[in-house]
C-alpha atoms as a PDB file:
ATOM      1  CA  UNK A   1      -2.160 -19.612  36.617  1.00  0.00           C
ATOM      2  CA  UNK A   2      -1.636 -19.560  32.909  1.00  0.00           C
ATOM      3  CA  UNK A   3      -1.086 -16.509  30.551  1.00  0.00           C
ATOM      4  CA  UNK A   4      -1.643 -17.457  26.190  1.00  0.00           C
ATOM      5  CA  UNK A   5       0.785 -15.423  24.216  1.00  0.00           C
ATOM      6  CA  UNK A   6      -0.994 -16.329  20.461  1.00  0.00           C
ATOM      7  CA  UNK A   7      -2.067 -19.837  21.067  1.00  0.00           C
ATOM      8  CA  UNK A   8       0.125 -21.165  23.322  1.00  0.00           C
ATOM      9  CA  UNK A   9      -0.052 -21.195  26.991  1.00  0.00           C
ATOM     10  CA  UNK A  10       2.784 -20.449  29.320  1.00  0.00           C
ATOM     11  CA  UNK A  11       2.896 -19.854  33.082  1.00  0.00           C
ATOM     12  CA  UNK A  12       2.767 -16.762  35.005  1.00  0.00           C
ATOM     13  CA  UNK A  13       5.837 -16.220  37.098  1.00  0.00           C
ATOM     14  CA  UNK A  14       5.522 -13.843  39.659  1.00  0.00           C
ATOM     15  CA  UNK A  15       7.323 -10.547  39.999  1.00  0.00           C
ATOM     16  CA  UNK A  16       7.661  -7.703  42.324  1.00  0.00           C
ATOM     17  CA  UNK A  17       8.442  -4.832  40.214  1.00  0.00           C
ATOM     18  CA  UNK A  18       6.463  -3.562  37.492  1.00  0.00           C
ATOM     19  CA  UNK A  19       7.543  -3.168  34.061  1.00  0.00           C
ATOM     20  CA  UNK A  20       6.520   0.233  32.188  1.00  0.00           C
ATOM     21  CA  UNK A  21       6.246   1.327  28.761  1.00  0.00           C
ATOM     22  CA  UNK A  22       8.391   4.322  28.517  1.00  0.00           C
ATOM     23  CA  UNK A  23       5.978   6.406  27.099  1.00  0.00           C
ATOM     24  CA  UNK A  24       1.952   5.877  26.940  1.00  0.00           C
ATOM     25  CA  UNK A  25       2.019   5.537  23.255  1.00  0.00           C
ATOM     26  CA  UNK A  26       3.443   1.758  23.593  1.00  0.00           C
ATOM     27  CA  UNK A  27       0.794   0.989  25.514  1.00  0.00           C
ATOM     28  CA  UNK A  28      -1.159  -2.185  24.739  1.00  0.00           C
ATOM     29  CA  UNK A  29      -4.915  -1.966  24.538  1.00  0.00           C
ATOM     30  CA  UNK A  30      -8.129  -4.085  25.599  1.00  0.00           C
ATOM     31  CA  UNK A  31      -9.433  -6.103  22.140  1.00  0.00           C
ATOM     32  CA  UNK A  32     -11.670  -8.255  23.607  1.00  0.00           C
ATOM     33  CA  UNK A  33     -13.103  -9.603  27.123  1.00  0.00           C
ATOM     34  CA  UNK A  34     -15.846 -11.670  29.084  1.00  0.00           C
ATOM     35  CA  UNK A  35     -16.666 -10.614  32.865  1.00  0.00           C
ATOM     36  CA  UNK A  36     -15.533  -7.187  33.963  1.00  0.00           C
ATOM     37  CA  UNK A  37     -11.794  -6.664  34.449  1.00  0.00           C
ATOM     38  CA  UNK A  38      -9.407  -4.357  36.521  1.00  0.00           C
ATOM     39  CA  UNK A  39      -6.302  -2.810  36.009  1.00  0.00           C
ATOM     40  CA  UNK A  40      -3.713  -2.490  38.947  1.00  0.00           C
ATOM     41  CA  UNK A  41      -7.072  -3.192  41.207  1.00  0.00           C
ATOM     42  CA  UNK A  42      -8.162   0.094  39.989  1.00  0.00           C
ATOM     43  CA  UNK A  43     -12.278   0.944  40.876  1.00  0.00           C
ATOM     44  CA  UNK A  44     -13.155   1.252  36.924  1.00  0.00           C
ATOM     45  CA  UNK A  45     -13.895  -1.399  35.098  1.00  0.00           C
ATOM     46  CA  UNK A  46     -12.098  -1.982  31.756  1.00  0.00           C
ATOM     47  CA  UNK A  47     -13.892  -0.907  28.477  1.00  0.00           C
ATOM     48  CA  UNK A  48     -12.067  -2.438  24.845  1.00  0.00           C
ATOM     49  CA  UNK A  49      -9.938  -0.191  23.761  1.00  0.00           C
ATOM     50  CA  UNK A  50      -8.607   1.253  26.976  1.00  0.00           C
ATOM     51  CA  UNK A  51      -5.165   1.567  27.190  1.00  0.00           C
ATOM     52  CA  UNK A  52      -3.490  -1.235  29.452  1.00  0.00           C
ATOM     53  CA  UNK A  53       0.398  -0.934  30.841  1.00  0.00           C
ATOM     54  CA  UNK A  54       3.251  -3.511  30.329  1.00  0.00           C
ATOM     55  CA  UNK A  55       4.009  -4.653  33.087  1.00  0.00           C
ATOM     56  CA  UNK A  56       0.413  -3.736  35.069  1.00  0.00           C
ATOM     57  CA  UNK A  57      -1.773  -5.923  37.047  1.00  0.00           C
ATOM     58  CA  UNK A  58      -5.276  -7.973  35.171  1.00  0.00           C
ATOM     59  CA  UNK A  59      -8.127  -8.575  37.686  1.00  0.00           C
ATOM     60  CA  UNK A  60     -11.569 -10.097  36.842  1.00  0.00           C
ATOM     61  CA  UNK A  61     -14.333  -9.618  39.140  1.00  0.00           C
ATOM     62  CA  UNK A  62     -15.726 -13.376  38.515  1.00  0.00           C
ATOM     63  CA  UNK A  63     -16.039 -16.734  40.044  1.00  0.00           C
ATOM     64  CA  UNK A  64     -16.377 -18.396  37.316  1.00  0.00           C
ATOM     65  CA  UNK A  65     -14.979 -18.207  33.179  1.00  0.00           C
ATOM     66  CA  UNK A  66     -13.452 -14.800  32.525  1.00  0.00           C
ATOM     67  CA  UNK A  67     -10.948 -13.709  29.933  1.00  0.00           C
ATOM     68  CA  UNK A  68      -9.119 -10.971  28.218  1.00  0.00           C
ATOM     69  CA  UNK A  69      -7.475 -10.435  24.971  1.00  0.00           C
ATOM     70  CA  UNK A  70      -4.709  -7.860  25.057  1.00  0.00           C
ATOM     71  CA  UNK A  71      -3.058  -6.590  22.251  1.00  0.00           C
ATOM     72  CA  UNK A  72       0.507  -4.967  22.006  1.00  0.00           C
ATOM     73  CA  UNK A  73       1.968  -2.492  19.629  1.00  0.00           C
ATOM     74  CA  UNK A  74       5.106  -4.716  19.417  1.00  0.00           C
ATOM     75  CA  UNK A  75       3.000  -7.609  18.053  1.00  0.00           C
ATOM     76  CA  UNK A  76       2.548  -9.365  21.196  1.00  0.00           C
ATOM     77  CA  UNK A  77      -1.107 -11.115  21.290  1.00  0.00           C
ATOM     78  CA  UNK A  78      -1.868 -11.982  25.122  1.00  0.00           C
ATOM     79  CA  UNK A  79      -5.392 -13.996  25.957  1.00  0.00           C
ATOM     80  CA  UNK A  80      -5.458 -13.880  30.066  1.00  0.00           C
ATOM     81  CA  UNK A  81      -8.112 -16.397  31.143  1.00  0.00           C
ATOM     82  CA  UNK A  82      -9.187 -18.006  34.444  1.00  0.00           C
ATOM     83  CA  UNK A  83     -11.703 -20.304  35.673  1.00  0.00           C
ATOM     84  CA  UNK A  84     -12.181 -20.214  39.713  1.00  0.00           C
ATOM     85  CA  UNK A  85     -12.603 -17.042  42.031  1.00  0.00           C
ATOM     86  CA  UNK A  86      -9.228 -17.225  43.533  1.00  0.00           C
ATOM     87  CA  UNK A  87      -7.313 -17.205  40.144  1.00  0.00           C
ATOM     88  CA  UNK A  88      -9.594 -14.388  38.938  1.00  0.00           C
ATOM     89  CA  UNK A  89      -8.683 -12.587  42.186  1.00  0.00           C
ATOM     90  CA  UNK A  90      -5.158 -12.627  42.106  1.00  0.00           C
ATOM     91  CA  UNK A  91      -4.714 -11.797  38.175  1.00  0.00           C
ATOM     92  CA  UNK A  92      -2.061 -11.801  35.519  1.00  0.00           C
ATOM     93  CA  UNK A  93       0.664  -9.620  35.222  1.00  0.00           C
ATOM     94  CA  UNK A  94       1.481  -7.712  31.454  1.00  0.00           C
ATOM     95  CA  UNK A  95       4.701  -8.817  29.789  1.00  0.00           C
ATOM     96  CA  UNK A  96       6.737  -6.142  29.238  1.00  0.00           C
ATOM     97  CA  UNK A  97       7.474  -5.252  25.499  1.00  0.00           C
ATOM     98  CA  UNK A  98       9.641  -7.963  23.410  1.00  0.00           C
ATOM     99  CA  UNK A  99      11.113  -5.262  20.918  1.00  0.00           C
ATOM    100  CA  UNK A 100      10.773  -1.272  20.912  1.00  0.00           C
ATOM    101  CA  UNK A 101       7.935  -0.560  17.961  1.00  0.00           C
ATOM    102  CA  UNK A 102       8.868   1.759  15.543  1.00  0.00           C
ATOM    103  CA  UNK A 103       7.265   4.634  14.566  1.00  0.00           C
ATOM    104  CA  UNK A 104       4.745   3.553  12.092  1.00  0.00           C
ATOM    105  CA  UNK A 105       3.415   0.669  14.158  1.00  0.00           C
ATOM    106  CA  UNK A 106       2.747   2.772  16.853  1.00  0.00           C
ATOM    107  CA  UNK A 107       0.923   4.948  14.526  1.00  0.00           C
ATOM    108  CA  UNK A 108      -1.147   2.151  13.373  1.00  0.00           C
ATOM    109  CA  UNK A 109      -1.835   1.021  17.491  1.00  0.00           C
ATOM    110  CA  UNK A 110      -3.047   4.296  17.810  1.00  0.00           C
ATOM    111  CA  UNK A 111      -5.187   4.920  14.585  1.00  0.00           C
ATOM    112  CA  UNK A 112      -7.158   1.801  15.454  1.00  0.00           C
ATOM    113  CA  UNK A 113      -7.295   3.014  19.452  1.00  0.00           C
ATOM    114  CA  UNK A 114      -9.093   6.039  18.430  1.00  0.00           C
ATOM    115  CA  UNK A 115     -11.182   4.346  15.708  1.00  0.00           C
ATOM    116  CA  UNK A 116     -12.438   1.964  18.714  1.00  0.00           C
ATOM    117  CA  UNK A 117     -13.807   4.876  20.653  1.00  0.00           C
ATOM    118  CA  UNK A 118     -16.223   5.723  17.847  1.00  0.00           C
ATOM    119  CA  UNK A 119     -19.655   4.150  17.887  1.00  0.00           C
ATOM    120  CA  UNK A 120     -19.720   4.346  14.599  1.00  0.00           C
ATOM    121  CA  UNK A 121     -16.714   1.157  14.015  1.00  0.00           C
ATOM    122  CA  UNK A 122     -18.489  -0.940  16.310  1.00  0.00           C
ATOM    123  CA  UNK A 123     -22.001  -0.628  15.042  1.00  0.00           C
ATOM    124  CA  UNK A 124     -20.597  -1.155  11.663  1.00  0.00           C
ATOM    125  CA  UNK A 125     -18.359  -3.777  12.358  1.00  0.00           C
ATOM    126  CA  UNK A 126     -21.017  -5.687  14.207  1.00  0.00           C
ATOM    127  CA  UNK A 127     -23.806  -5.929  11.913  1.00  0.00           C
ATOM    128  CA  UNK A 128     -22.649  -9.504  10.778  1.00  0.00           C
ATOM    129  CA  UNK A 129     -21.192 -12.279  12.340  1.00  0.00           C
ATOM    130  CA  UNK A 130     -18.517 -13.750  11.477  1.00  0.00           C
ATOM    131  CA  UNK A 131     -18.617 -17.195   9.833  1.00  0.00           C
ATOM    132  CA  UNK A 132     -15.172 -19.246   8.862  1.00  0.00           C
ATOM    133  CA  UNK A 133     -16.558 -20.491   5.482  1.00  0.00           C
ATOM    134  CA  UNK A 134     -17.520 -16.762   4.184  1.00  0.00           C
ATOM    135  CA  UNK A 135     -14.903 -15.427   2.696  1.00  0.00           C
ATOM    136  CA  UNK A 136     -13.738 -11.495   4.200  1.00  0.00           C
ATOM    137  CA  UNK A 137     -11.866  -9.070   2.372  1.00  0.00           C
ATOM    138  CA  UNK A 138     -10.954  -5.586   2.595  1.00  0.00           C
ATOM    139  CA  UNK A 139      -9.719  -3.099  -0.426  1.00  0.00           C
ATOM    140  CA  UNK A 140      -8.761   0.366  -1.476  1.00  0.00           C
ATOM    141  CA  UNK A 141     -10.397   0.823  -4.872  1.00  0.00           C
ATOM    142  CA  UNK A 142     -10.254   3.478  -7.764  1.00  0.00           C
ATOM    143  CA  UNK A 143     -13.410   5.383  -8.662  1.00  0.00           C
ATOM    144  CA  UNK A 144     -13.505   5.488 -12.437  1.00  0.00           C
ATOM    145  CA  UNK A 145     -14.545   8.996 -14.185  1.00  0.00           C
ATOM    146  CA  UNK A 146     -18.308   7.648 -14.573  1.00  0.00           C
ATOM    147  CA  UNK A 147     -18.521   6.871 -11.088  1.00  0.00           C
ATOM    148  CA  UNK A 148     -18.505   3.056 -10.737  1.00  0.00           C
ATOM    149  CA  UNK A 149     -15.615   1.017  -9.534  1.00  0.00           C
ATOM    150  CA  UNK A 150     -14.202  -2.087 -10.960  1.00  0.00           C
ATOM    151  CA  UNK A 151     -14.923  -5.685  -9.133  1.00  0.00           C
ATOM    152  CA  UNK A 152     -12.596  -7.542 -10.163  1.00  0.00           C
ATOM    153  CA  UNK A 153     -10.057  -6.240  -7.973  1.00  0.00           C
ATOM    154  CA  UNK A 154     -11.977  -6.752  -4.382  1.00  0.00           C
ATOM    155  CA  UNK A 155     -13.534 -10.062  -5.686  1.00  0.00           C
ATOM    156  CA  UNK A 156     -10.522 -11.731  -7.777  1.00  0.00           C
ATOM    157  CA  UNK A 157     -11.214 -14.795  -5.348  1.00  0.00           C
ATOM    158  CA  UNK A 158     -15.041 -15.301  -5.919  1.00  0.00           C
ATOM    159  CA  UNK A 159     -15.991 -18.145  -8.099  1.00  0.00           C
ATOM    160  CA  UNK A 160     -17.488 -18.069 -11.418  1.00  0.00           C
ATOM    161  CA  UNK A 161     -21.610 -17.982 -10.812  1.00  0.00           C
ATOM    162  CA  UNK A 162     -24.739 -16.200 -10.228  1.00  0.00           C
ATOM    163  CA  UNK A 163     -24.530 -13.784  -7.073  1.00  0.00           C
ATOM    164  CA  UNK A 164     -26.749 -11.815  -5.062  1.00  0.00           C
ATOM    165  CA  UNK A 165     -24.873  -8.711  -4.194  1.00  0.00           C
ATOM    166  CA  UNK A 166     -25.728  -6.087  -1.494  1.00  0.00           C
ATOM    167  CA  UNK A 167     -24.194  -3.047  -1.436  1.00  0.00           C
ATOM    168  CA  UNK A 168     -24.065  -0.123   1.550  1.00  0.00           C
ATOM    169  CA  UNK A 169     -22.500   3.014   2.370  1.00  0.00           C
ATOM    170  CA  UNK A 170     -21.603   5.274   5.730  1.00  0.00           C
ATOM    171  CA  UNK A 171     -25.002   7.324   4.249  1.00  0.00           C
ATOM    172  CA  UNK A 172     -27.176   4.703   3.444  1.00  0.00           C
ATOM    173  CA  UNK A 173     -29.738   3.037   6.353  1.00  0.00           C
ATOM    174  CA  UNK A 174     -30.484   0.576   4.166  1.00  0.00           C
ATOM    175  CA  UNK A 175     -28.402  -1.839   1.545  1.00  0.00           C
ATOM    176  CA  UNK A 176     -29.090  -1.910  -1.936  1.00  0.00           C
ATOM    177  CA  UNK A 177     -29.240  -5.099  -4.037  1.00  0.00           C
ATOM    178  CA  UNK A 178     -27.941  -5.867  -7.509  1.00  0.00           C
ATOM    179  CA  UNK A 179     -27.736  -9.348  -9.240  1.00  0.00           C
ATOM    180  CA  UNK A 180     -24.399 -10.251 -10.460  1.00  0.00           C
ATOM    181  CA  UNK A 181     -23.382 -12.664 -12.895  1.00  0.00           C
ATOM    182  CA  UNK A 182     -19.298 -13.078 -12.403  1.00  0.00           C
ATOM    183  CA  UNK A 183     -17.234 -14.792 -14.914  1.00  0.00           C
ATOM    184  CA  UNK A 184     -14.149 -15.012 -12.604  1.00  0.00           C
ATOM    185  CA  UNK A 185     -11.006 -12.641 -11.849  1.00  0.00           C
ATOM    186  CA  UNK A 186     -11.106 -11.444 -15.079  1.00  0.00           C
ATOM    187  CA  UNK A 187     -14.539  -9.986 -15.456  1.00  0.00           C
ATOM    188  CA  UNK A 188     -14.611  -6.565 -16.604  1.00  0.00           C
ATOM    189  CA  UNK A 189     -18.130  -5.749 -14.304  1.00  0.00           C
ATOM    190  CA  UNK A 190     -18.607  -2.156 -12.383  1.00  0.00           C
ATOM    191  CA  UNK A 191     -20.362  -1.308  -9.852  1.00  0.00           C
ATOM    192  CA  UNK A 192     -21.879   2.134  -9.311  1.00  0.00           C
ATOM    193  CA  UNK A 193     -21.338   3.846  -6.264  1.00  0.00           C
ATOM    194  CA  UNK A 194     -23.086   7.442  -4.601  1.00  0.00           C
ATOM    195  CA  UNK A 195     -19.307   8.259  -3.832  1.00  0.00           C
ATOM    196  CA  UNK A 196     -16.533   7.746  -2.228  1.00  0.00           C
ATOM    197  CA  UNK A 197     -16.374   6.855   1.194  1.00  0.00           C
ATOM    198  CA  UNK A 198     -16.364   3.719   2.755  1.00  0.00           C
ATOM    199  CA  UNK A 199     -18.188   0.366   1.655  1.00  0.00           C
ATOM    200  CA  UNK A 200     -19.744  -2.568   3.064  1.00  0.00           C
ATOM    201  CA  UNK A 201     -20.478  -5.838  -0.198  1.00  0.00           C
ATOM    202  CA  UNK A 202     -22.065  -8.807   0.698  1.00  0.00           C
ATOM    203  CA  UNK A 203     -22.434 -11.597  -1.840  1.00  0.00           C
ATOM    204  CA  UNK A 204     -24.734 -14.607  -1.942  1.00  0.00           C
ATOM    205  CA  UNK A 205     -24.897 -17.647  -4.065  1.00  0.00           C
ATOM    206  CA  UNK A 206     -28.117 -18.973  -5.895  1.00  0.00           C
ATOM    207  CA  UNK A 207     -29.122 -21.131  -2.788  1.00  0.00           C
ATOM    208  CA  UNK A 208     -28.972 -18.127  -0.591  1.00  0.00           C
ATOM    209  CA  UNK A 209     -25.531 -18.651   1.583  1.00  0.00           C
ATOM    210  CA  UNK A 210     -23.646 -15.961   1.676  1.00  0.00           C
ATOM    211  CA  UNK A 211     -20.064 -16.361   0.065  1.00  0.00           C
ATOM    212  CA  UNK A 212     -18.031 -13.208   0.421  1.00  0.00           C
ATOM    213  CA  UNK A 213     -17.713 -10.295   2.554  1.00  0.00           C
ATOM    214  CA  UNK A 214     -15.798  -6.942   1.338  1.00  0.00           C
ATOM    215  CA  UNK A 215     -14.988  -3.811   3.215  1.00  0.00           C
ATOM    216  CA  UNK A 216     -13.862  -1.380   0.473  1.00  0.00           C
ATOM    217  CA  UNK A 217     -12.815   2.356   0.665  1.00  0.00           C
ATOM    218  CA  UNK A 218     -13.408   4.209  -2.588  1.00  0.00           C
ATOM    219  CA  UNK A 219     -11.155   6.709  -3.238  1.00  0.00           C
ATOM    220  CA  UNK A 220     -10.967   9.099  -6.245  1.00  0.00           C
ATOM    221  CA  UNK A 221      -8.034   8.828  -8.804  1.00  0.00           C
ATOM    222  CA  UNK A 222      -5.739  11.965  -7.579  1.00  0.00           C
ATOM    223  CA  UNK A 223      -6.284   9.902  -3.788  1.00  0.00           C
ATOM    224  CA  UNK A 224      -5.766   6.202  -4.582  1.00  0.00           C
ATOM    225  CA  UNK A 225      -2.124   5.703  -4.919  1.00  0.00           C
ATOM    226  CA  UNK A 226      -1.299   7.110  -1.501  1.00  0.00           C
ATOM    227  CA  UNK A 227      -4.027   5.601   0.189  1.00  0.00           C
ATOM    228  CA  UNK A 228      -3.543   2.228  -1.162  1.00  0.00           C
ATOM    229  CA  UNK A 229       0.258   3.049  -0.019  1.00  0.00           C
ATOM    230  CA  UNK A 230      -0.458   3.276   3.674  1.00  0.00           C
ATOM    231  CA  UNK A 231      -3.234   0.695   3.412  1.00  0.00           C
ATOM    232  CA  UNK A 232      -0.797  -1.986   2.127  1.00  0.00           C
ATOM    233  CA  UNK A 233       2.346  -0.869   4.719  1.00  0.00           C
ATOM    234  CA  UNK A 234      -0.917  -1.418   7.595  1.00  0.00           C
ATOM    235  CA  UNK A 235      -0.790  -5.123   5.824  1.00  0.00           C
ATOM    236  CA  UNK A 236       1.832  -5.990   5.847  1.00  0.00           C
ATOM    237  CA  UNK A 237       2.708  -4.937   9.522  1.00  0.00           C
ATOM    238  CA  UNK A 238      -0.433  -7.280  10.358  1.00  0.00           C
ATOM    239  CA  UNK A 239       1.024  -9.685   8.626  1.00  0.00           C
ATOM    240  CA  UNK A 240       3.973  -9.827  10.542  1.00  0.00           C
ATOM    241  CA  UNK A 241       2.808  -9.896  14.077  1.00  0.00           C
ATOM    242  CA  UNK A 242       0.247 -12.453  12.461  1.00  0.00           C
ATOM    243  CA  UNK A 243       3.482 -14.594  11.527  1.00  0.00           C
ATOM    244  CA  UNK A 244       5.184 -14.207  15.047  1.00  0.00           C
ATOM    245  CA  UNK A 245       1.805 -13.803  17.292  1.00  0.00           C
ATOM    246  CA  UNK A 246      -0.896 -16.261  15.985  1.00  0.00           C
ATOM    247  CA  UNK A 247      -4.952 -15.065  16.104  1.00  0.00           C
ATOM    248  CA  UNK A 248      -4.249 -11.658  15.370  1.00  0.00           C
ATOM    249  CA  UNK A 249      -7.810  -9.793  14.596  1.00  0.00           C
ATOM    250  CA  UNK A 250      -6.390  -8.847  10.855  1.00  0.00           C
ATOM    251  CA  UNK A 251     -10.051  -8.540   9.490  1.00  0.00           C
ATOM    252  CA  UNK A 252     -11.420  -6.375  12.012  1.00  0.00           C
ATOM    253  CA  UNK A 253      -8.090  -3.997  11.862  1.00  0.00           C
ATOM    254  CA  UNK A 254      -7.796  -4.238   8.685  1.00  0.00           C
ATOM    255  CA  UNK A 255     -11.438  -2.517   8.437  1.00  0.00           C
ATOM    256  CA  UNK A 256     -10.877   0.460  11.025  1.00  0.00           C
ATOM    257  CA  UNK A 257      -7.634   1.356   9.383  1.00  0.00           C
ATOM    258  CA  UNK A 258      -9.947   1.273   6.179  1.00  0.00           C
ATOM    259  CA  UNK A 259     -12.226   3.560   8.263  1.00  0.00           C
ATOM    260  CA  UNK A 260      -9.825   5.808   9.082  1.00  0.00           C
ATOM    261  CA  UNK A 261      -8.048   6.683   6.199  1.00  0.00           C
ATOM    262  CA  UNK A 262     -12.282   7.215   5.148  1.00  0.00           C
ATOM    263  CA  UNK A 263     -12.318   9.642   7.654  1.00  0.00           C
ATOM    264  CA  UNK A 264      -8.598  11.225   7.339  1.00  0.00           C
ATOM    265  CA  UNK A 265      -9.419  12.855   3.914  1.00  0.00           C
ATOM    266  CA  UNK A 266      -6.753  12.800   1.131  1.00  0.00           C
ATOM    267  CA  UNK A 267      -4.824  15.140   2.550  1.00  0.00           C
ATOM    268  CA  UNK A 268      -3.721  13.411   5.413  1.00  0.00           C
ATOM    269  CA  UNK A 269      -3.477  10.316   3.584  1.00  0.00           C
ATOM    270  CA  UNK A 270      -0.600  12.104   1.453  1.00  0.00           C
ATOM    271  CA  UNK A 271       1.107  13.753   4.699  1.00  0.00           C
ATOM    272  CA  UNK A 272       1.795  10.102   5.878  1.00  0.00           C
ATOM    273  CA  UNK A 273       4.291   9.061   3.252  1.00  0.00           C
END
């Protein structure tokens, strides 16, 4: 019976005593799965995002492939996996927490918990797959006094060239298209925008492929430097587990801390510093 902490796997030694987070904020949570999955051999299935318990008991109701991607708010990134009915059956303990996480990371685990639970993140974060050659990035961006933002902040990596660029909104059912001719990371071209709020760019090259994808927040002047503040400390704590804990989701986080600080207002934006 194996256990994957980032990419490597390690074997599951058994143990009689449970290990518990000392309070339910350091609790890990449920990224990803295949087959339905128990905790402690409790009746309810497993949703993502639940909160799951260092030290707690994984059980997949499946004869076959099932796995589980857990994610702790100490960095640790756990895929539990098996491949017959008896392995499913008997499950894979939690690890208990490496290091105590400090204040702000569990503030992040818990921002992105609650953004989980909202339909909202997951139909938005699942209208396009994700492809390794398309390039994904996510930005905090100044609205300028005539409404339009500048580009060449979110796409300083896009080459030179003729783009198709769609463009859509929290309000907007459908995308709106612009043609863009980009001269490279120095190109002085806007974009106009309804608002702030938060932003979904697509960009495609002359042959139809699509070449970037950029989750923005627009933010108004008197809001940007504190929300670009707690956007780049949520960075660079990805970063970090990233370094220690291979395969970390830092896209996907990256965009529902994006939508949350969308949803949080400047106000509490401000109050986090």
């Amino acid at each position: 019976m194996l256990f994957r902490i980032g990419f490597v796997a390690i074997p599951l030694l058994s143990c009689s005593t449970w290990i518990h987070a000392q309070s339910p904020s350091e609790n890990g949570l449920v990224w990803e799965m295949q087959g339905s999955w128990r905790l402690n051999h409790e009746q309810q299935h497993l949703r993502t995002g639940d909160d799951v318990v260092p030290g707690a008991v994984l059980t997949a109701d499946t004869a076959t492939n099932g796995s589980i991607l857990v994610l702790l708010p100490d960095g640790q990134r756990l895929l539990f996996d098996c491949h017959d009915a008896n392995t499913c059956s008997q499950g894979f303990r939690i690890p208990a927490l490496i290091a105590k996480p400090d204040k702000d990371d569990l503030e992040l685990f818990e921002t992105i918990k609650l953004e989980m639970q909202k339909p909202s993140s997951a139909i938005s974060l699942g209208k396009a797959p994700r492809i390794s050659t398309i390039t994904e990035i996510e930005s905090v961006v100044r609205i300028q006094n005539d409404g339009t933002i500048l580009l060449k902040q979110p796409l300083a990596a896009l080459p030179p060239g003729q783009y198709r660029l769609t463009t859509q909104g929290d309000s907007q059912a459908q995308p709106s298209e612009h043609s863009l001719t980009w001269s490279g990371s120095h190109d002085e071209s806007h974009l106009t925008l309804p608002g702030p709020g938060f932003y979904q760019l697509r960009l495609f090259g002359n042959l139809g492929t699509e070449r970037m994808r950029v989750v923005l927040l627009a933010v108004p002047p008197t809001a940007f430097s504190d929300t670009e503040k707690s956007f780049a400390e949520a960075r660079k704590t990805l970063q970090e587990w990233n370094e220690t804990f291979p395969g970390w989701p830092m896209h996907e986080w990256l965009q529902l801390y994006l939508r949350s600080l969308s949803e949080a207002g400047p106000e509490k934006n401000s109050s986090k510093q």
